[in-house]
N, C-alpha and C. Protein backbone atom coordinates (compact mmCIF):
# COMPACT_ATOMS: atom_id res chain seq x y z
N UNK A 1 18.33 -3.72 -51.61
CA UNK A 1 17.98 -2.49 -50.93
C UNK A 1 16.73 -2.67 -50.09
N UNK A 2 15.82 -3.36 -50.50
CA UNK A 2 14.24 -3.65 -49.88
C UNK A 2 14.86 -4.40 -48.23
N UNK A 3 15.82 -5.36 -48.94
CA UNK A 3 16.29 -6.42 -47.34
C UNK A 3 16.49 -5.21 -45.80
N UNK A 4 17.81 -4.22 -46.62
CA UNK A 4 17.90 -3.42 -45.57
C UNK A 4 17.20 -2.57 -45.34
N UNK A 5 16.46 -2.10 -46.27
CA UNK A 5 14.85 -0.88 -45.97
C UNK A 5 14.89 -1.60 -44.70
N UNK A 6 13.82 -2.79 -44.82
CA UNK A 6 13.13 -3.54 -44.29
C UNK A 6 13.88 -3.86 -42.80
N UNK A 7 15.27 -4.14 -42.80
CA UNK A 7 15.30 -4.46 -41.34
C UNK A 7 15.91 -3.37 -40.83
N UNK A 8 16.34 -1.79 -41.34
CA UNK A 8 16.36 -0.65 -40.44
C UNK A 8 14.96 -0.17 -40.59
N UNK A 9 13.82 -0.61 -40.72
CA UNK A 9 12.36 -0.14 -40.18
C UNK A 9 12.20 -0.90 -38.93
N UNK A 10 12.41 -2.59 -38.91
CA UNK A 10 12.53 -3.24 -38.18
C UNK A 10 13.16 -3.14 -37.09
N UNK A 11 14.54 -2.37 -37.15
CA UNK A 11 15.46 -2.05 -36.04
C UNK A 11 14.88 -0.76 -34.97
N UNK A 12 14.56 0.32 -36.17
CA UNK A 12 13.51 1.64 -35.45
C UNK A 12 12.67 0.92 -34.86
N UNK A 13 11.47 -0.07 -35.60
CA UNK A 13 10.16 -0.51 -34.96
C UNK A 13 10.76 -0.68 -33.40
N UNK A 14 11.79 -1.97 -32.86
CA UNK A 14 12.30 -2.68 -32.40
C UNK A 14 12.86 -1.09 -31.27
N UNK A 15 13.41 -0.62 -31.38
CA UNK A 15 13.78 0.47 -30.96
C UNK A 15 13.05 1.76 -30.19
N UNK A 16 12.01 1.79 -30.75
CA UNK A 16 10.89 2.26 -30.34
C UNK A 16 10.00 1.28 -29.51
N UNK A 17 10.20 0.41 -29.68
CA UNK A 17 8.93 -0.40 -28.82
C UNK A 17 9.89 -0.71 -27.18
N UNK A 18 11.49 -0.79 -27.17
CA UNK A 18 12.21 -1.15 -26.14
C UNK A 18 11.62 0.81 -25.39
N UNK A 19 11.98 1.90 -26.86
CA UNK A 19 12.34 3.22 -26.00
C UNK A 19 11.02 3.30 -25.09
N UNK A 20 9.80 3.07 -26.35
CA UNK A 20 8.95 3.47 -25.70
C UNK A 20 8.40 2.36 -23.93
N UNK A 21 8.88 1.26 -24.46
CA UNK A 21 8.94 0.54 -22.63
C UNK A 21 9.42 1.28 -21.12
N UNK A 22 10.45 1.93 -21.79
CA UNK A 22 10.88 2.65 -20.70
C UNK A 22 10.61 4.13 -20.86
N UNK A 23 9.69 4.13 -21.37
CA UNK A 23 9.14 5.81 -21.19
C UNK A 23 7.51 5.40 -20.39
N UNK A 24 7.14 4.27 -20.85
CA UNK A 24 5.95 3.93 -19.75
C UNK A 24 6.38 3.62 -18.03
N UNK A 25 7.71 2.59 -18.15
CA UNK A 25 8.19 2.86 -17.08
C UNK A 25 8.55 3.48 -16.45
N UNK A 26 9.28 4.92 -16.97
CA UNK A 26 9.50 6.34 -16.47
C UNK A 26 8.52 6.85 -15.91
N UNK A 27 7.47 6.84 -17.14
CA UNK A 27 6.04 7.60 -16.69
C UNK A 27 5.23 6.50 -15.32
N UNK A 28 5.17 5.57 -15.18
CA UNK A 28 4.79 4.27 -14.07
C UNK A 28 5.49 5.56 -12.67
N UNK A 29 7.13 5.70 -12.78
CA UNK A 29 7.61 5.49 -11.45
C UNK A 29 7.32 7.75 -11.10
N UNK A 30 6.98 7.79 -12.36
CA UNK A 30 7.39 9.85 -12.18
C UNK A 30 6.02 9.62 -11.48
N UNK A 31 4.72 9.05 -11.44
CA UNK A 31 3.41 9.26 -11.20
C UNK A 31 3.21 8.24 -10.12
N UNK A 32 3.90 7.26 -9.42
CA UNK A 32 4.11 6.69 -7.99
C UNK A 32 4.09 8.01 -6.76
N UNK A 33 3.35 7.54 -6.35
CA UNK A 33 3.60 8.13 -5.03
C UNK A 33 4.72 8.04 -4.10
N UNK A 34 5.39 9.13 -3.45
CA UNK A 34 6.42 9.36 -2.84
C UNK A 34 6.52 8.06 -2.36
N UNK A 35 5.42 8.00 -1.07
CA UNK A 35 5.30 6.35 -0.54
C UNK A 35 5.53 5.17 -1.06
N UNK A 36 5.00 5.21 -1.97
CA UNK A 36 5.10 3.83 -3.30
C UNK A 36 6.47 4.01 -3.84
N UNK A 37 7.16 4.62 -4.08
CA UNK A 37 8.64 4.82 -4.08
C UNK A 37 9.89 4.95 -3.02
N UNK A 38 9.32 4.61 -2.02
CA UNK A 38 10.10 4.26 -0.55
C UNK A 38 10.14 5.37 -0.02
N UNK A 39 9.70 6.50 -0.58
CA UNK A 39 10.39 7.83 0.17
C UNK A 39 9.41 8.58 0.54
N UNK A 40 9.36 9.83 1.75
CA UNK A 40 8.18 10.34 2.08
C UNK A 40 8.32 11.73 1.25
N UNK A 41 7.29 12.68 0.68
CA UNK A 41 7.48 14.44 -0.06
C UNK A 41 8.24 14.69 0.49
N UNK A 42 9.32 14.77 -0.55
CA UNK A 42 9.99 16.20 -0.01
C UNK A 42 11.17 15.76 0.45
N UNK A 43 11.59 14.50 0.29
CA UNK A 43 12.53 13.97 1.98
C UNK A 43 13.43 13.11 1.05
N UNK A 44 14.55 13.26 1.33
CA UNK A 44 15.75 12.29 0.34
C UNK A 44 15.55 10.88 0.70
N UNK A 45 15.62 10.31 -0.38
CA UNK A 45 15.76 8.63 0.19
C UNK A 45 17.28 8.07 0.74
N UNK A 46 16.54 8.21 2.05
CA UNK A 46 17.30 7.55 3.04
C UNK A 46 17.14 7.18 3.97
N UNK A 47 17.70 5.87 4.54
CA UNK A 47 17.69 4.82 5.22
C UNK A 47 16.86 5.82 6.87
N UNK A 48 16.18 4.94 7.06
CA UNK A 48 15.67 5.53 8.62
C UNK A 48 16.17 4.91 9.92
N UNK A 49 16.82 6.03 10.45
CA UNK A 49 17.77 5.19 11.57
C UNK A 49 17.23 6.03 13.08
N UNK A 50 17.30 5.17 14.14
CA UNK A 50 16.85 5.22 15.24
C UNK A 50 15.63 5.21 15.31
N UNK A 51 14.81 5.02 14.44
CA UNK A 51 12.99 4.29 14.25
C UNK A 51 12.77 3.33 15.40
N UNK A 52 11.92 3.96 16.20
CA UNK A 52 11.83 2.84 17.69
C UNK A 52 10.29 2.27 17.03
N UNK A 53 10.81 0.82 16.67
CA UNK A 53 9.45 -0.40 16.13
C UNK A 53 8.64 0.46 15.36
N UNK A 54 9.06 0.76 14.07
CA UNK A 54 8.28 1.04 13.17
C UNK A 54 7.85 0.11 12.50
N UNK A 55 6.30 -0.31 11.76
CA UNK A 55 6.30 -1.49 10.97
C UNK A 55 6.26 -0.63 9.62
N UNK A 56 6.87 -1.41 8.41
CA UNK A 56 6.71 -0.77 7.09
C UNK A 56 5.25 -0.22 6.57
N UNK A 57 5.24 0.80 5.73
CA UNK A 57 4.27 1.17 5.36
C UNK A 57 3.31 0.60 4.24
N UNK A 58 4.34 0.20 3.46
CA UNK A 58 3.43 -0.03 2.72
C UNK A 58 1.86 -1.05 2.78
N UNK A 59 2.01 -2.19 3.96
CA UNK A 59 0.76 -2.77 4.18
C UNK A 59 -0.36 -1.98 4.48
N UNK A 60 0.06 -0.84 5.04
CA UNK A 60 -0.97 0.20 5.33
C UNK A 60 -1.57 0.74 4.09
N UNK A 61 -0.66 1.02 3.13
CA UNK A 61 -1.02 1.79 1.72
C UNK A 61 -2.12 0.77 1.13
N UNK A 62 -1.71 -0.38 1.00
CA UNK A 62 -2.65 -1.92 0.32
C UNK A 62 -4.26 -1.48 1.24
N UNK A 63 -4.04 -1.36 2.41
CA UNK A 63 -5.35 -1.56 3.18
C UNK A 63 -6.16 -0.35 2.70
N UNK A 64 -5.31 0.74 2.48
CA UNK A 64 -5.84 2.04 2.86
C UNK A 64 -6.92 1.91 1.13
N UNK A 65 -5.51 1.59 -0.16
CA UNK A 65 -6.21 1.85 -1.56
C UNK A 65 -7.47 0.38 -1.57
N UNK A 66 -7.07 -0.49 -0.71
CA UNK A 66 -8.28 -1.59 -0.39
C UNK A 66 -9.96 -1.50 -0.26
N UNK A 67 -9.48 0.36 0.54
CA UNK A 67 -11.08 0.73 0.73
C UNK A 67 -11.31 1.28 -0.16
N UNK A 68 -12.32 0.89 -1.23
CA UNK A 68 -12.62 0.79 -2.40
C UNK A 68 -13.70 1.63 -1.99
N UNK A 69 -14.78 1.29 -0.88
CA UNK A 69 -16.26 2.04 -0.88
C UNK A 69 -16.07 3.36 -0.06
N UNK A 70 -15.04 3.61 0.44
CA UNK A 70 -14.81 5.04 1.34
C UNK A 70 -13.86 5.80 0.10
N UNK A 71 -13.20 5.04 -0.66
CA UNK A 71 -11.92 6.01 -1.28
C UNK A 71 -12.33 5.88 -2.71
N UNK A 72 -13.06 5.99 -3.65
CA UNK A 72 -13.76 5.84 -4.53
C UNK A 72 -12.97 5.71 -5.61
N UNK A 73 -12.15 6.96 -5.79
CA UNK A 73 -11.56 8.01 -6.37
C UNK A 73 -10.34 7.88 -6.18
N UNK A 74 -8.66 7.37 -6.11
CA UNK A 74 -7.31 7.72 -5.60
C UNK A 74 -6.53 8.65 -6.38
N UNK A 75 -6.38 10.24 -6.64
CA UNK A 75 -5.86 10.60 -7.80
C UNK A 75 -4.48 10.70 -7.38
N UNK A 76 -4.52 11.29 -6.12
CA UNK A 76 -3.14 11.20 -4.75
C UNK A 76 -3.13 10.37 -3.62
N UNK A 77 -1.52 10.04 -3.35
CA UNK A 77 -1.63 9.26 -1.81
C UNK A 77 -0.55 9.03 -1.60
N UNK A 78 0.01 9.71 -0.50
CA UNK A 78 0.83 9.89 -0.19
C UNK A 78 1.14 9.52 1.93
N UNK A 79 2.46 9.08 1.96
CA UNK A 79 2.86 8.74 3.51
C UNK A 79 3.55 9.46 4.27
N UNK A 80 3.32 9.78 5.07
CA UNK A 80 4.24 10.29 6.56
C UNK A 80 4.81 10.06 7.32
N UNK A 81 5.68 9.92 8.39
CA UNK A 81 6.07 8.99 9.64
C UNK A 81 6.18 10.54 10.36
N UNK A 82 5.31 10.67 11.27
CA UNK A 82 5.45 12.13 12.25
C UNK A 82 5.17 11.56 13.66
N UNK A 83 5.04 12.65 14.03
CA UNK A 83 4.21 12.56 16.06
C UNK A 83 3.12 12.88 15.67
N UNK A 84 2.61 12.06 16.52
CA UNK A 84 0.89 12.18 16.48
C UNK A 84 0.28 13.16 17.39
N UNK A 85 1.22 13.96 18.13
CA UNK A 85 0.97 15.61 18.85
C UNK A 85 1.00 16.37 17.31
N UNK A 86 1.79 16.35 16.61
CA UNK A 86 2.28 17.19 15.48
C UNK A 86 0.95 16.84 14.52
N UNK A 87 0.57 15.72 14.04
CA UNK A 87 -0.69 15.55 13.41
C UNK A 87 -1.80 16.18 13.83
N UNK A 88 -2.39 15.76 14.70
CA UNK A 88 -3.62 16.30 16.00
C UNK A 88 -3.15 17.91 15.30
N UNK A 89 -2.50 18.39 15.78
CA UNK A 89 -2.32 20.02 15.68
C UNK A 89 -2.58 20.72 14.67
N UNK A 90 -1.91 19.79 13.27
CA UNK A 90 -1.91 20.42 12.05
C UNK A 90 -3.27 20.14 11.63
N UNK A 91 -4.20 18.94 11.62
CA UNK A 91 -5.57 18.80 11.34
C UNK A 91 -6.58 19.65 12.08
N UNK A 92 -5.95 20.18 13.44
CA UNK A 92 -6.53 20.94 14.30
C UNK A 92 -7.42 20.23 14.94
N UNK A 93 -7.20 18.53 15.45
CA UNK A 93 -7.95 17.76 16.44
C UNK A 93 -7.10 18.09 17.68
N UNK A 94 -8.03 17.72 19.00
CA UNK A 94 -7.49 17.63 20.11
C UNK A 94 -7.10 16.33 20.51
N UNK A 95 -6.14 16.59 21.41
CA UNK A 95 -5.06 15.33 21.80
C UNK A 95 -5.77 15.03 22.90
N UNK A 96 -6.38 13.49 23.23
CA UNK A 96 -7.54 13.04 24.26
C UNK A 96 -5.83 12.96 25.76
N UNK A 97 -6.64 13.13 26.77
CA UNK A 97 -6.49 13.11 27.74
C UNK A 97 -5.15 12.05 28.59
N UNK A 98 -3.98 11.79 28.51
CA UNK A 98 -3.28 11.11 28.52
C UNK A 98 -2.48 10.31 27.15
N UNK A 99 -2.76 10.95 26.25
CA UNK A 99 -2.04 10.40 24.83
C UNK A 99 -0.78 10.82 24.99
N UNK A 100 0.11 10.56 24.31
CA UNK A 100 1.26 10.78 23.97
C UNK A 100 1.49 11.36 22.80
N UNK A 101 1.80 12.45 22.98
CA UNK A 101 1.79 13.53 21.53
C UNK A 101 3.04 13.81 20.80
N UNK A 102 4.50 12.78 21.25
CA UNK A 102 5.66 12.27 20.71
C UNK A 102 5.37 11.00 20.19
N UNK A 103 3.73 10.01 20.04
CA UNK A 103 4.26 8.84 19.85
C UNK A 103 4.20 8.64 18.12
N UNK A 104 4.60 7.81 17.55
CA UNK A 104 5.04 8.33 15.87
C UNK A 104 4.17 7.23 15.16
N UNK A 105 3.45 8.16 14.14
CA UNK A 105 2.30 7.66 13.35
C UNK A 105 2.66 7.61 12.21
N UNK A 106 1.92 6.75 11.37
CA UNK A 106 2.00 6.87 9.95
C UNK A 106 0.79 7.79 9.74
N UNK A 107 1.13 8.34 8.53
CA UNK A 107 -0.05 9.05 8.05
C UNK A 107 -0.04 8.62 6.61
N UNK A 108 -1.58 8.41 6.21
CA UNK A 108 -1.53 8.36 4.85
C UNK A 108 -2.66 9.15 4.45
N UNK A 109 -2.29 10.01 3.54
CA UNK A 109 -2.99 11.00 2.90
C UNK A 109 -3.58 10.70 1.27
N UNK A 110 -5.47 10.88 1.09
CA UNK A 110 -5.79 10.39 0.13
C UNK A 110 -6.29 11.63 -0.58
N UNK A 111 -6.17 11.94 -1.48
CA UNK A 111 -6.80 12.87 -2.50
C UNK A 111 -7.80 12.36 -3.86
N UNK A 112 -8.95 12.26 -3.92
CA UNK A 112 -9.46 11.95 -4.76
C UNK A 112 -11.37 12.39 -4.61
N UNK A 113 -11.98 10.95 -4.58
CA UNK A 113 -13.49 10.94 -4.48
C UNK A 113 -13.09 10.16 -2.89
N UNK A 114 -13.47 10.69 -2.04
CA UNK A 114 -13.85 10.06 -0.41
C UNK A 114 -14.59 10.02 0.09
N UNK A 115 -16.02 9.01 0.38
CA UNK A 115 -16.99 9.06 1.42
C UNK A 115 -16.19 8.33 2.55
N UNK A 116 -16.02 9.25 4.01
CA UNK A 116 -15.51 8.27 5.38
C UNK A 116 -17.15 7.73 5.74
N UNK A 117 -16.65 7.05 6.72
CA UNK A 117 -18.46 6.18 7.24
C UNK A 117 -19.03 7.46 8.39
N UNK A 118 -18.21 8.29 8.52
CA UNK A 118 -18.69 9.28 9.40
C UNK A 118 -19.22 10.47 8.89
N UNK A 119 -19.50 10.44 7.32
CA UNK A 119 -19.72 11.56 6.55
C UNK A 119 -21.27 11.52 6.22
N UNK A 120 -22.00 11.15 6.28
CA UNK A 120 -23.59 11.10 6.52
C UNK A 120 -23.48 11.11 4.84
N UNK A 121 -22.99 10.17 4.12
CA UNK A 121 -23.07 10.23 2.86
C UNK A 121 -22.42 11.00 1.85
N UNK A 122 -21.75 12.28 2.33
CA UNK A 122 -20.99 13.33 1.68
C UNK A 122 -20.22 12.90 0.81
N UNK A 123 -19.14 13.77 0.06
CA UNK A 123 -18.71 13.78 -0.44
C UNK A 123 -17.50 14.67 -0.48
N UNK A 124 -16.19 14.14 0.15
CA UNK A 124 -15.06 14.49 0.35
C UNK A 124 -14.15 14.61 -0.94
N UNK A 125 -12.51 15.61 -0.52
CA UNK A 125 -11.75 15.97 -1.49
C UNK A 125 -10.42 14.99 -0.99
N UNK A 126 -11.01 14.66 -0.22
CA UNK A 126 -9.11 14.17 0.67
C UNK A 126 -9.86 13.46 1.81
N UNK A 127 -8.84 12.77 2.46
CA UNK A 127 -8.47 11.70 3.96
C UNK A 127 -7.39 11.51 3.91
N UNK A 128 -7.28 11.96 5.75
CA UNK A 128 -5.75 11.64 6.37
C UNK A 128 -6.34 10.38 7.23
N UNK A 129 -5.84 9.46 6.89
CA UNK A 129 -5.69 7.92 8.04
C UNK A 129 -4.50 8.03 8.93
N UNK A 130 -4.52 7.88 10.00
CA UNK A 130 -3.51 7.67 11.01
C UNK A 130 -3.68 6.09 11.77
N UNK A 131 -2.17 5.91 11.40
CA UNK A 131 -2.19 4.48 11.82
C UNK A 131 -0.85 4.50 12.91
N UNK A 132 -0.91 3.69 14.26
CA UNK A 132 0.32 3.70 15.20
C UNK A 132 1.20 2.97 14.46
N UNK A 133 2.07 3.38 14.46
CA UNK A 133 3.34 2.79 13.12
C UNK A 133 3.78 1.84 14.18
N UNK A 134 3.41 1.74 15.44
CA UNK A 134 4.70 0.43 15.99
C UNK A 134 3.00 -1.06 16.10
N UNK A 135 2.17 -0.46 15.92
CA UNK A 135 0.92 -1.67 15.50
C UNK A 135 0.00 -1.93 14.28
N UNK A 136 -0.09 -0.57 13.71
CA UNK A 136 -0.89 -0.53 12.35
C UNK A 136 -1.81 -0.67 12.71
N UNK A 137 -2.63 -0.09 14.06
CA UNK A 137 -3.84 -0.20 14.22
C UNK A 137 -4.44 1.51 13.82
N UNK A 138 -5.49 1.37 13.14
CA UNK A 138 -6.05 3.09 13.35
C UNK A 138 -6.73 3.71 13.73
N UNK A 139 -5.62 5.19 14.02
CA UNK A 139 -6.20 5.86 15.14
C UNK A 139 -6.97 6.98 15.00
N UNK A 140 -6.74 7.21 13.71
CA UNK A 140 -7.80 8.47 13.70
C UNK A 140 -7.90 8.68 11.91
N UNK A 141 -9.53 9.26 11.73
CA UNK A 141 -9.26 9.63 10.27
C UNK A 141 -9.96 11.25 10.11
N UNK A 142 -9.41 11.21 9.04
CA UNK A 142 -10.72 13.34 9.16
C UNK A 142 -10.12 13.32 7.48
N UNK A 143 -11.14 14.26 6.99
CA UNK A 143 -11.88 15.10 5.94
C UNK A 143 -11.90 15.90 5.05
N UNK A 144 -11.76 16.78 4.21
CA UNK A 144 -12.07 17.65 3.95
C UNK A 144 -12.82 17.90 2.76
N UNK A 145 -13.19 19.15 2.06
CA UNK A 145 -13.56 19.22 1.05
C UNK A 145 -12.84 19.62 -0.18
N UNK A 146 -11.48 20.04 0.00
CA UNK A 146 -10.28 20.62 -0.83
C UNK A 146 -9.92 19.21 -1.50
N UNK A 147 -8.50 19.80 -2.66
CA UNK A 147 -8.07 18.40 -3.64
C UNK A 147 -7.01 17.22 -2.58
N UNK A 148 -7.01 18.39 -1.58
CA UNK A 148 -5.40 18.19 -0.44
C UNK A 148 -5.56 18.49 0.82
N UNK A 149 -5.25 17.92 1.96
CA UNK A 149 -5.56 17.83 3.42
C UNK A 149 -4.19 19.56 3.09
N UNK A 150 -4.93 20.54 3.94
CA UNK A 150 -4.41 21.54 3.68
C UNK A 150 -2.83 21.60 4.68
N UNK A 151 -2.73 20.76 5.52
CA UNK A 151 -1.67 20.73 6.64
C UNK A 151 -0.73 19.91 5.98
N UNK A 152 -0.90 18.89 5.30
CA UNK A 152 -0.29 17.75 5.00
C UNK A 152 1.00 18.06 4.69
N UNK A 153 1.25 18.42 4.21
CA UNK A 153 2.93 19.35 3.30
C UNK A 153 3.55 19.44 4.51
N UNK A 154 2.49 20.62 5.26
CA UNK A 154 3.91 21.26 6.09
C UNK A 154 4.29 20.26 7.56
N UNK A 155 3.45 19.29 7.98
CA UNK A 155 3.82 18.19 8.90
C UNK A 155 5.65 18.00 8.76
N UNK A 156 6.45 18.17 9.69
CA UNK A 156 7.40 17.43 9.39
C UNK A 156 7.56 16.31 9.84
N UNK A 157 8.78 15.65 8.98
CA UNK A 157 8.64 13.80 9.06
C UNK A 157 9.87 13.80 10.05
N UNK A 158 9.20 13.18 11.01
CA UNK A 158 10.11 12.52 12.50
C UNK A 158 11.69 11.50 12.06
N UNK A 159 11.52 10.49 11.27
CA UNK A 159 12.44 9.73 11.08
C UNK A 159 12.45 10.05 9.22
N UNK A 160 13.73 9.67 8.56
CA UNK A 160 13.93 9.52 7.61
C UNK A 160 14.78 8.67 7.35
């Protein structure tokens, strides 16, 4: 009787240590960011078609959680693919003088502890980075003091 005590404790132990693997892994992918899960809020995962030279996002995400001394803090972070007329608008920046306000940006949105280098030391709630999705160079960043860039949600995403 002790033999089989012993190896249906063993089988539970054994059982629990596989269940509980994939309840960390559950919990790993439920607490990924949309981005970090291929997909943008809100938006079904699916393939993005007619994308004129998009480069993938995620190198952007590496660079972005990279800045360690501006982003202190990552509690959120999340990606976009929009027009960068449609960004400009919803942050409420102006579109400089000959831009193209159809051309399609990544956005990556940070929620946490944020000093930008333009903050005279402050202490931010959020950063939106905008990067040209057909170079990954960046084009613009801004601020706030909230947990959440207050526009961010309602941006809609250009390609999916």
């Amino acid at each position: 009787m002790t033999g089989v005590r012993g190896s249906l404790l063993v089988g539970i132990g054994c059982a629990a240590l596989v269940l509980g693997g994939g309840a960390i892994a559950l919990a790993r992918a439920s607490h990924a960011t949309p981005s970090e899960r291929g997909a943008s809020a809100g938006a079904p995962d699916t393939i993005r078609a007619n994308v004129p030279a998009v480069i993938p996002v995620e190198p952007l995400i590496v660079q972005v959680r990279g800045w360690t001394l501006i982003n202190t803090r990552i509690d959120r972070l999340e990606s976009k693919l929009v027009k960068w007329g449609d960004y400009l608008a919803g942050a409420k920046q102006y579109l400089d003088a000959g831009a193209d306000p159809s051309k399609v940006v990544w956005l990556i949105a940070v929620g946490g502890e944020v000093h930008p280098d333009t903050g005279q030391g402050r202490q931010f709630g959020w950063s939106v980075y905008a990067f040209d999705a057909a170079t990954g160079r960046t084009l613009s960043t801004n601020a706030g003091p909230e947990h959440w860039p207050p526009y961010f949600d309602r941006l809609a995403i250009v390609y999916q």
